[in-house]
Protein backbone atom coordinates (compact mmCIF):
# COMPACT_ATOMS: atom_id res chain seq x y z
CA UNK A 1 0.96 -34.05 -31.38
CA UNK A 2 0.28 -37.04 -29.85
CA UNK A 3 -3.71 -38.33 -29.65
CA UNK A 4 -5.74 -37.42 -26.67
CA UNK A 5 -6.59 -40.88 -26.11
CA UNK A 6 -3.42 -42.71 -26.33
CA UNK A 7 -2.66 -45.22 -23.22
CA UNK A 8 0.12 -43.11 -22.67
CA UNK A 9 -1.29 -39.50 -22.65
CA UNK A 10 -4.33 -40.81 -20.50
CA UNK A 11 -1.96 -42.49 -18.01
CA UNK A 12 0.13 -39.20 -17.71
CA UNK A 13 -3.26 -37.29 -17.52
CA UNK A 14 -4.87 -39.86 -14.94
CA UNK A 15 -1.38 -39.23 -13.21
CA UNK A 16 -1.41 -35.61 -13.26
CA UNK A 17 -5.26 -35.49 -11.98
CA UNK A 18 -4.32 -37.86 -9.35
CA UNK A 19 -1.05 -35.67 -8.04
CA UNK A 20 -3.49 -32.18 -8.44
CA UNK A 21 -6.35 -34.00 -6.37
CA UNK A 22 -3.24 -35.32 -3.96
CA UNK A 23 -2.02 -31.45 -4.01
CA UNK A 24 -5.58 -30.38 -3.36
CA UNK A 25 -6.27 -32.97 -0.28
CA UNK A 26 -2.86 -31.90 1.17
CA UNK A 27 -3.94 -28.37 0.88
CA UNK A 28 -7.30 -28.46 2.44
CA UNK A 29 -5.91 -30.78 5.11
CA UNK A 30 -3.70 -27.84 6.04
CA UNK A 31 -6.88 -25.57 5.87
CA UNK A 32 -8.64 -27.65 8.05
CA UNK A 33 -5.68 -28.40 10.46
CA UNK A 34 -5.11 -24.15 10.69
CA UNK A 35 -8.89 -23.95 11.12
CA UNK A 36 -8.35 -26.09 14.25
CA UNK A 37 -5.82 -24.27 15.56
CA UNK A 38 -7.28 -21.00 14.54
CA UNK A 39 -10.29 -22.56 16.49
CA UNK A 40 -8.59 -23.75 19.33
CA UNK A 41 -6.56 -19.98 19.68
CA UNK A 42 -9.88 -18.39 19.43
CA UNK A 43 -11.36 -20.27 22.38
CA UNK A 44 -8.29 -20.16 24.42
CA UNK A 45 -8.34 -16.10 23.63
CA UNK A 46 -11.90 -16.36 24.76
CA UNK A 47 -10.97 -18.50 28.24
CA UNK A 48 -8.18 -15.65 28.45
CA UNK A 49 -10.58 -12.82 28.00
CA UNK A 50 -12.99 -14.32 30.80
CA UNK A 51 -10.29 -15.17 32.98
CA UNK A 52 -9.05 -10.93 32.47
CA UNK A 53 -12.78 -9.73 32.84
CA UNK A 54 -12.94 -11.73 35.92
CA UNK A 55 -9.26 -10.79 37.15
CA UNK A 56 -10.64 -7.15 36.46
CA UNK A 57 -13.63 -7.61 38.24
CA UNK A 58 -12.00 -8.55 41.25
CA UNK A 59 -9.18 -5.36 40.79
CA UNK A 60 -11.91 -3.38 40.71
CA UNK A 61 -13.73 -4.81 43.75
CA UNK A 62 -10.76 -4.38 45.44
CA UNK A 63 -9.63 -1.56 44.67
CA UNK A 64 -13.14 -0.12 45.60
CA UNK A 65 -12.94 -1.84 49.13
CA UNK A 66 -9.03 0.12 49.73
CA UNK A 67 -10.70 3.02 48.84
CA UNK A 68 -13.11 2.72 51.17
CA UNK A 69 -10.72 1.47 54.41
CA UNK A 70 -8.60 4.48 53.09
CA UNK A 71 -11.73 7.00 53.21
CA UNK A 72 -12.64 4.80 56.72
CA UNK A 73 -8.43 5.31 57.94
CA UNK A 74 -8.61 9.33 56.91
CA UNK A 75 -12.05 9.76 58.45
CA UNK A 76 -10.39 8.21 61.61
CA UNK A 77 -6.86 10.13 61.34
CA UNK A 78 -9.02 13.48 60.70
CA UNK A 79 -10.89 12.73 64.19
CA UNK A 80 -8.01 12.00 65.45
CA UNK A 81 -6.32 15.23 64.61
CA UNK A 82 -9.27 16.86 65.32
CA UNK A 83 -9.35 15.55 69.14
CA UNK A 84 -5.71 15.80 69.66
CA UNK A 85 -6.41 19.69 68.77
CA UNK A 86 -9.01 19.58 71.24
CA UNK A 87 -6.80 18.10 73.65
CA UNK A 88 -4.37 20.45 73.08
CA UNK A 89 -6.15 23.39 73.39
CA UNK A 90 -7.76 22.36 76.77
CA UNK A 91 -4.34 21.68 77.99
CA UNK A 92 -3.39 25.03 77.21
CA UNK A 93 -6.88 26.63 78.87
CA UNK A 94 -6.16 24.70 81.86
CA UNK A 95 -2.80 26.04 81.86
CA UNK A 96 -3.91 28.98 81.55
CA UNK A 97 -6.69 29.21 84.16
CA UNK A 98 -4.06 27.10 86.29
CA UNK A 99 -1.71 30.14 86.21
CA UNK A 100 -4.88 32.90 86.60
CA UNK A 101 -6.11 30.64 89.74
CA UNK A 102 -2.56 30.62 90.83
CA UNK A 103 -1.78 34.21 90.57
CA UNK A 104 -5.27 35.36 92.32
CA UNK A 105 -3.86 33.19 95.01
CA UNK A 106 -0.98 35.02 95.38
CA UNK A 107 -3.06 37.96 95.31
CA UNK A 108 -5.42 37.35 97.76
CA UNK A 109 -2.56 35.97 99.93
CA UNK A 110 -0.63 38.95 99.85
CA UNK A 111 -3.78 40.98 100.65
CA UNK A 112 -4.44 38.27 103.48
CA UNK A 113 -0.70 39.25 104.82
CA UNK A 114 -1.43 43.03 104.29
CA UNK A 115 -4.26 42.64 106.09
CA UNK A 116 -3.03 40.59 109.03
CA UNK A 117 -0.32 43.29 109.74
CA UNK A 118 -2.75 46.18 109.49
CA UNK A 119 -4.80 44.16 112.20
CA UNK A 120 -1.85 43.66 114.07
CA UNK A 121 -0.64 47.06 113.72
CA UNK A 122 -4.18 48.85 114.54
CA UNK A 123 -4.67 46.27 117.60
CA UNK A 124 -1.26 47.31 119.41
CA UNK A 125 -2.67 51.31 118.27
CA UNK A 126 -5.62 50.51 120.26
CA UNK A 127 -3.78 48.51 122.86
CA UNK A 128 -1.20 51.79 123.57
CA UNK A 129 -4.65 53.70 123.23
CA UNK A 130 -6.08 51.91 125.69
CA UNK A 131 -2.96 51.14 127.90
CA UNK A 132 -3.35 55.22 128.22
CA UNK A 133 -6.97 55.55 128.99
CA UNK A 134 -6.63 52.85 131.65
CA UNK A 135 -2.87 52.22 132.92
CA UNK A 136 -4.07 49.79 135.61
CA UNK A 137 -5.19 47.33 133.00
CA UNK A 138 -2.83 47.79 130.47
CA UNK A 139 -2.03 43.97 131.27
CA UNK A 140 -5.56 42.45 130.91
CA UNK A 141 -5.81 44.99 127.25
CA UNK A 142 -3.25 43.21 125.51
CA UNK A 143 -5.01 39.64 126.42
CA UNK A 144 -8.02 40.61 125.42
CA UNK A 145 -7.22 41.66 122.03
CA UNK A 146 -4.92 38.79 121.59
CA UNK A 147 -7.94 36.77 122.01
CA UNK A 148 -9.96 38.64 119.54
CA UNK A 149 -12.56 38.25 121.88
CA UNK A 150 -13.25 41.56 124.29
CA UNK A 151 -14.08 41.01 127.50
CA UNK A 152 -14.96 42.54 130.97
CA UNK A 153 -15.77 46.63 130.87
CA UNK A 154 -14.13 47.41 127.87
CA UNK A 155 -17.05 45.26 125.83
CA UNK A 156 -19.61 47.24 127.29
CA UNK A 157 -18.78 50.35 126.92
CA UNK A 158 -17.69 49.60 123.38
CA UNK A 159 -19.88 50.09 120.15
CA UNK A 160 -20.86 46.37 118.92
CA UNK A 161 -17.87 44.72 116.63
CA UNK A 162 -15.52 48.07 117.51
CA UNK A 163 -13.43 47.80 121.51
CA UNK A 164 -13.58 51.14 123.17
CA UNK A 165 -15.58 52.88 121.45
CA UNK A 166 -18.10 54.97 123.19
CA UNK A 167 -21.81 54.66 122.83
């Protein structure tokens, strides 16, 4: 074996230390230069986070506002729905009382009619009747009655609202 302190040895040795503290330098530059990086991806991850919790945030204010237009835009179909029923179903009452008012009119009209040829019929039965009790003023009778208003003797000898009739 050669001796420890020979020029050679101790150059080979100073060599060998030089290339391990070269290796080591090399190596903890890398450590540092990934601890940079590591460093700058952890503070990038943390801008990213912030920028998501703010980007949620606002999703969520959002998303809460829609939510309230949509409750706003139901509340406002639901009354709309609502009066359209209402609408709907006073169109159909009107209808309704429309076609009641309608038909009592045709009632009463027909009862009107009925009515007007009873008169008509009764005041040419009390014409005749008359005509019969007096033949010389069977002329004068018929105007009378036409007018619906009696007048000369047969109003006063008639009971009040009734022509001819005998008190």
């Amino acid at each position: 074996m050669t001796d420890p302190l020979d020029p050679k040895s101790v150059k080979k040795m100073e060599k060998s230390i030089a290339k391990e503290a070269n290796a080591e330098e090399k190596t903890l530059k890398r450590a540092l230069n990934d601890l940079r990086k590591t460093e700058k991806s952890g503070t990038k991850a943390g801008k990213a986070a912030g920028k998501a919790e703010k980007t949620l945030k606002k999703s969520e204010k959002k998303e809460q506002s829609t939510a309230k237009s949509l409750q706003k835009a139901t509340h406002n179909h639901d009354a709309a729905v609502s009066n359209l029923h209402d609408a709907q179903n006073n169109l159909q009452r009107t209808r309704q009382n429309n076609a009641q008012l309608k038909q009592e009119f045709e009632d009463r009209r027909s009862q009107v009619e009925k009515m007007t040829q009873a008169k008509e019929s009764h005041t040419h039965d009390r014409e005749n009747r008359l005509a019969q009790l007096h033949p010389e003023a069977s002329h004068a009778v018929g105007d009378v009655f036409a007018s619906g208003i009696p007048t000369g003797p047969i109003a006063t000898t008639g009971a009040p609202g009734v022509p001819g009739s005998a008190l």
